[in-house]
C-alpha atoms as a PDB file:
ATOM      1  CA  UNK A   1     -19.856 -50.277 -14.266  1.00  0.00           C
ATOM      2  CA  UNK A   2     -20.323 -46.368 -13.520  1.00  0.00           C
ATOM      3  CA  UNK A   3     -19.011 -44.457 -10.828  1.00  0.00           C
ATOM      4  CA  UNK A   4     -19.707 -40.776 -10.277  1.00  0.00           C
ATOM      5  CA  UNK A   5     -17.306 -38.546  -9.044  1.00  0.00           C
ATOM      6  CA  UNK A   6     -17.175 -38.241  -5.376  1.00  0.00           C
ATOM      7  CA  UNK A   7     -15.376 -35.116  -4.778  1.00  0.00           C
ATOM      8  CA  UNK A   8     -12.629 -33.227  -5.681  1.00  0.00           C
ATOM      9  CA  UNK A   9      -9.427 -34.693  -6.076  1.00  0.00           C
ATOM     10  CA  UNK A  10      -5.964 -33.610  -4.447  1.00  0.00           C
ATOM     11  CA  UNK A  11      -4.937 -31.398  -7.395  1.00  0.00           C
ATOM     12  CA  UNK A  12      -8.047 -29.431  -7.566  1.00  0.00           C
ATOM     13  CA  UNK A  13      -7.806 -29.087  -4.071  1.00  0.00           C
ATOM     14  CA  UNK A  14      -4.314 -27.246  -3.823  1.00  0.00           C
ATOM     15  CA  UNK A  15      -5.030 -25.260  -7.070  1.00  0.00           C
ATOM     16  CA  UNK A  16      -8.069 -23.643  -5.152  1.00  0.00           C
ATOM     17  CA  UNK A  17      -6.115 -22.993  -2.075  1.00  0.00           C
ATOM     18  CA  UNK A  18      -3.277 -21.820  -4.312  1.00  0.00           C
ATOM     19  CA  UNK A  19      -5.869 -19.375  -5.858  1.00  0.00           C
ATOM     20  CA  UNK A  20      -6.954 -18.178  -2.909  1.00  0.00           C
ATOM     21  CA  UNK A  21      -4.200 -17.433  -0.990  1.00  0.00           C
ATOM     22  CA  UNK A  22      -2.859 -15.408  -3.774  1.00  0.00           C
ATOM     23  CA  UNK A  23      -6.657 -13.314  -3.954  1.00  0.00           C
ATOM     24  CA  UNK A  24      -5.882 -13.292  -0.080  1.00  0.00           C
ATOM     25  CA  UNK A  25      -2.799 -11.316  -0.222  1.00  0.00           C
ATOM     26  CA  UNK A  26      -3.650  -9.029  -3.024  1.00  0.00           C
ATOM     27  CA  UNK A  27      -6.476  -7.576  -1.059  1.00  0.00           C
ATOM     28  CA  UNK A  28      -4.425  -7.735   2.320  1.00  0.00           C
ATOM     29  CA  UNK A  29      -2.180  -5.511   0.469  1.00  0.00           C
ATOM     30  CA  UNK A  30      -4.251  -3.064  -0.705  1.00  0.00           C
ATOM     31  CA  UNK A  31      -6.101  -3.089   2.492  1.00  0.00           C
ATOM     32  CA  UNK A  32      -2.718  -2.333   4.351  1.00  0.00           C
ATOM     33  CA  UNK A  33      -2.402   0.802   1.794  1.00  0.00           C
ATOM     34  CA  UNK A  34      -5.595   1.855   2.147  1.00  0.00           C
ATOM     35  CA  UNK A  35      -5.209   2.043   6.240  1.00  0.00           C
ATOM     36  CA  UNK A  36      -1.808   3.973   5.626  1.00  0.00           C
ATOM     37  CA  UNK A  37      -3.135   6.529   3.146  1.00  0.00           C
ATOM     38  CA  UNK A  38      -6.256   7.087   5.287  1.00  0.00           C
ATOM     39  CA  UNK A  39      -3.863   7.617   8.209  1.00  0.00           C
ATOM     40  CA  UNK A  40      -2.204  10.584   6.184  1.00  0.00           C
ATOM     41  CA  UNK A  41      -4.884  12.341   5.536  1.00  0.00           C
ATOM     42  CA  UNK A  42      -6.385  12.224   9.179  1.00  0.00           C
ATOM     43  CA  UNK A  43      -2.796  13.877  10.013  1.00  0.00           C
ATOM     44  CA  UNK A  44      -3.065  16.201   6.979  1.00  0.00           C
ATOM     45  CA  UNK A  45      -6.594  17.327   8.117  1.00  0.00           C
ATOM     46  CA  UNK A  46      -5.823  17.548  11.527  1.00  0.00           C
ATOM     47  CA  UNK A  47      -2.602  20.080  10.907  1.00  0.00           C
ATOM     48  CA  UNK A  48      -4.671  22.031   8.362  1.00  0.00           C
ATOM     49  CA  UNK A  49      -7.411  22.713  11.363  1.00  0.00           C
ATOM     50  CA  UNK A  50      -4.631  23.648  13.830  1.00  0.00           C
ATOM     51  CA  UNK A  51      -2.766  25.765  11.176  1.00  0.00           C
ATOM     52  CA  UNK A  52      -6.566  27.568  10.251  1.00  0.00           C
ATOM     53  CA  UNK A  53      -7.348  28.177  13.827  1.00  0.00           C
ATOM     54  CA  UNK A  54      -4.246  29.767  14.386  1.00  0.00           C
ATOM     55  CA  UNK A  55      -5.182  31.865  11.419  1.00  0.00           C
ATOM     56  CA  UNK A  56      -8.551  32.735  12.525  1.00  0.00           C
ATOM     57  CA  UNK A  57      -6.533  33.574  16.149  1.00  0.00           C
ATOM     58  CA  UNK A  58      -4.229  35.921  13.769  1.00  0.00           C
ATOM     59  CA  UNK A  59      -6.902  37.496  11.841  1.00  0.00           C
ATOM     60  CA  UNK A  60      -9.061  38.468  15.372  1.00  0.00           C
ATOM     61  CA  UNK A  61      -5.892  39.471  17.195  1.00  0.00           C
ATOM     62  CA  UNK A  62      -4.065  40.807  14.888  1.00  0.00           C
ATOM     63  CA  UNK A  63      -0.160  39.928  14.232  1.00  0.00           C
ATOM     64  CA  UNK A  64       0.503  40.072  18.154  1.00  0.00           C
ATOM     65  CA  UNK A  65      -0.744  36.567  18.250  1.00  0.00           C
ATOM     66  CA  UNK A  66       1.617  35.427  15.903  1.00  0.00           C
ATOM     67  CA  UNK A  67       3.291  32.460  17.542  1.00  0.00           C
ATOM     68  CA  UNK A  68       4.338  29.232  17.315  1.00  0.00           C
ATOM     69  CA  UNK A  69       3.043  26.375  19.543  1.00  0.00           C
ATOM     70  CA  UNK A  70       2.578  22.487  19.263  1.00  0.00           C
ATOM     71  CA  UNK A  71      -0.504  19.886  19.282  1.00  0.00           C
ATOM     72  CA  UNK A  72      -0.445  16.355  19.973  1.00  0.00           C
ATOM     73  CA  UNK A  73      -2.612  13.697  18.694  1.00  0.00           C
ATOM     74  CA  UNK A  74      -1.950  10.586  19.843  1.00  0.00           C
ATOM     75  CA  UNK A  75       1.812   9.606  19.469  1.00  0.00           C
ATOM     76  CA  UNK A  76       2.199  12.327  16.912  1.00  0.00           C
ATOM     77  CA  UNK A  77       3.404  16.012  18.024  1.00  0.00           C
ATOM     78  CA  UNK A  78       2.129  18.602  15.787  1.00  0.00           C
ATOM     79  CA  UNK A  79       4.571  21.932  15.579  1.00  0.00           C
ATOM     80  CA  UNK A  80       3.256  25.005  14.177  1.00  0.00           C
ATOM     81  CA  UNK A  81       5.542  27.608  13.063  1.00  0.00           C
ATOM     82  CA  UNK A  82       4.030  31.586  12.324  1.00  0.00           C
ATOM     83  CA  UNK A  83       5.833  34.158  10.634  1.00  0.00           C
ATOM     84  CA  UNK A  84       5.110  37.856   9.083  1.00  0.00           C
ATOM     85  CA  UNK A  85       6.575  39.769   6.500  1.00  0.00           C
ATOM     86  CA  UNK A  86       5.691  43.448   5.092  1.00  0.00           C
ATOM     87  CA  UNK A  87       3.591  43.010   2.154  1.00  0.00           C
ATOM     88  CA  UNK A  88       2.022  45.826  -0.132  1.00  0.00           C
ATOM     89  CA  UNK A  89      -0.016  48.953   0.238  1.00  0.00           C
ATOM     90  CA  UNK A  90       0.500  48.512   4.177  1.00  0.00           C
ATOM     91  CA  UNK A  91      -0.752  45.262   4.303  1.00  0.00           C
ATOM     92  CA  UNK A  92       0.681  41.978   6.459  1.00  0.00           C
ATOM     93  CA  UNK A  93       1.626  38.911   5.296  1.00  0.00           C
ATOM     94  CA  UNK A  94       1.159  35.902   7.671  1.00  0.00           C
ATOM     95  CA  UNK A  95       2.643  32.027   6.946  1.00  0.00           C
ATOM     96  CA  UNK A  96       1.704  29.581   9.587  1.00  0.00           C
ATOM     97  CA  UNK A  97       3.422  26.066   8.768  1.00  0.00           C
ATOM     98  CA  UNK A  98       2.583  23.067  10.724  1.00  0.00           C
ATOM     99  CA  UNK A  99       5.347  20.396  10.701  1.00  0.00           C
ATOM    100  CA  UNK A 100       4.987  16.553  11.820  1.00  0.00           C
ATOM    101  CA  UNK A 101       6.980  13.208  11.763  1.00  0.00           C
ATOM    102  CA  UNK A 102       5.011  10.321  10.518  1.00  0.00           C
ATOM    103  CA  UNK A 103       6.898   7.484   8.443  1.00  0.00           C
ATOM    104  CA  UNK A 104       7.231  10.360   6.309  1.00  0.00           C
ATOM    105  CA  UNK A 105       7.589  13.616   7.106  1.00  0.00           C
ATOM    106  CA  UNK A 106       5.163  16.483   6.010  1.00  0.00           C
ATOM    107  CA  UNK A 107       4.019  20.164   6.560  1.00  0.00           C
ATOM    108  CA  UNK A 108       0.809  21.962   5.687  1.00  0.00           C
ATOM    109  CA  UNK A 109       1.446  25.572   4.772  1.00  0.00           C
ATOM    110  CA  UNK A 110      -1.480  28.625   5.058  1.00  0.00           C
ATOM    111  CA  UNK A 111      -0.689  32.065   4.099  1.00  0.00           C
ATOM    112  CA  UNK A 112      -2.958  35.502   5.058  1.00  0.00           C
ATOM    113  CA  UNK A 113      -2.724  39.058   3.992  1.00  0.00           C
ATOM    114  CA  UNK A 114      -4.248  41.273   6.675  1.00  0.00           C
END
């Protein structure tokens, strides 16, 4: 008498799960990572643009408009700091730092000469 298999038996069963769920959480993890890092560069851009337009504000007003201020985006505050300092020949130097608090802290920093 011959009998075909029928299915998969109880063993083969739980390996495959077993396999699975362990795929399953590898790419949940680097899925979680990937949303993070994404999220820190969407902060990083977004202080770079406020720190720039304050430049651009700098560079049409001259040093005058040299002050500090804050942004919010969402549940993040955004502070931007502006400083100047005598550089050579007569020129200006201007540092405008924008600070935030994320999981991790972090600051973009742009410097001008005018």
């Amino acid at each position: 008498v011959r009998w075909a298999p029928q299915g998969f038996t109880l063993i083969e069963v739980l390996v495959a799960m077993t396999l699975f769920s362990i795929a399953s959480l590898g790419t949940a993890s680097v899925l979680t990572n990937t949303m993070r890092a994404n999220m820190m560069a969407h902060h990083r851009t977004f202080a770079t643009t406020f720190a720039q337009d304050k430049m651009e504000e700098v560079r049409a007003n001259g040093t005058g408009a040299c002050a500090g201020g804050t942004a919010s985006q969402g549940a993040i505050t955004f502070s931007l700091a502006c400083g100047t300092a005598a550089g050579p020949n007569g020129t200006t130097n201007v540092t405008v730092t924008v600070t935030w608090a994320d999981p991790s802290s972090q600051s973009v920093q742009l410097q001008l000469r005018i």
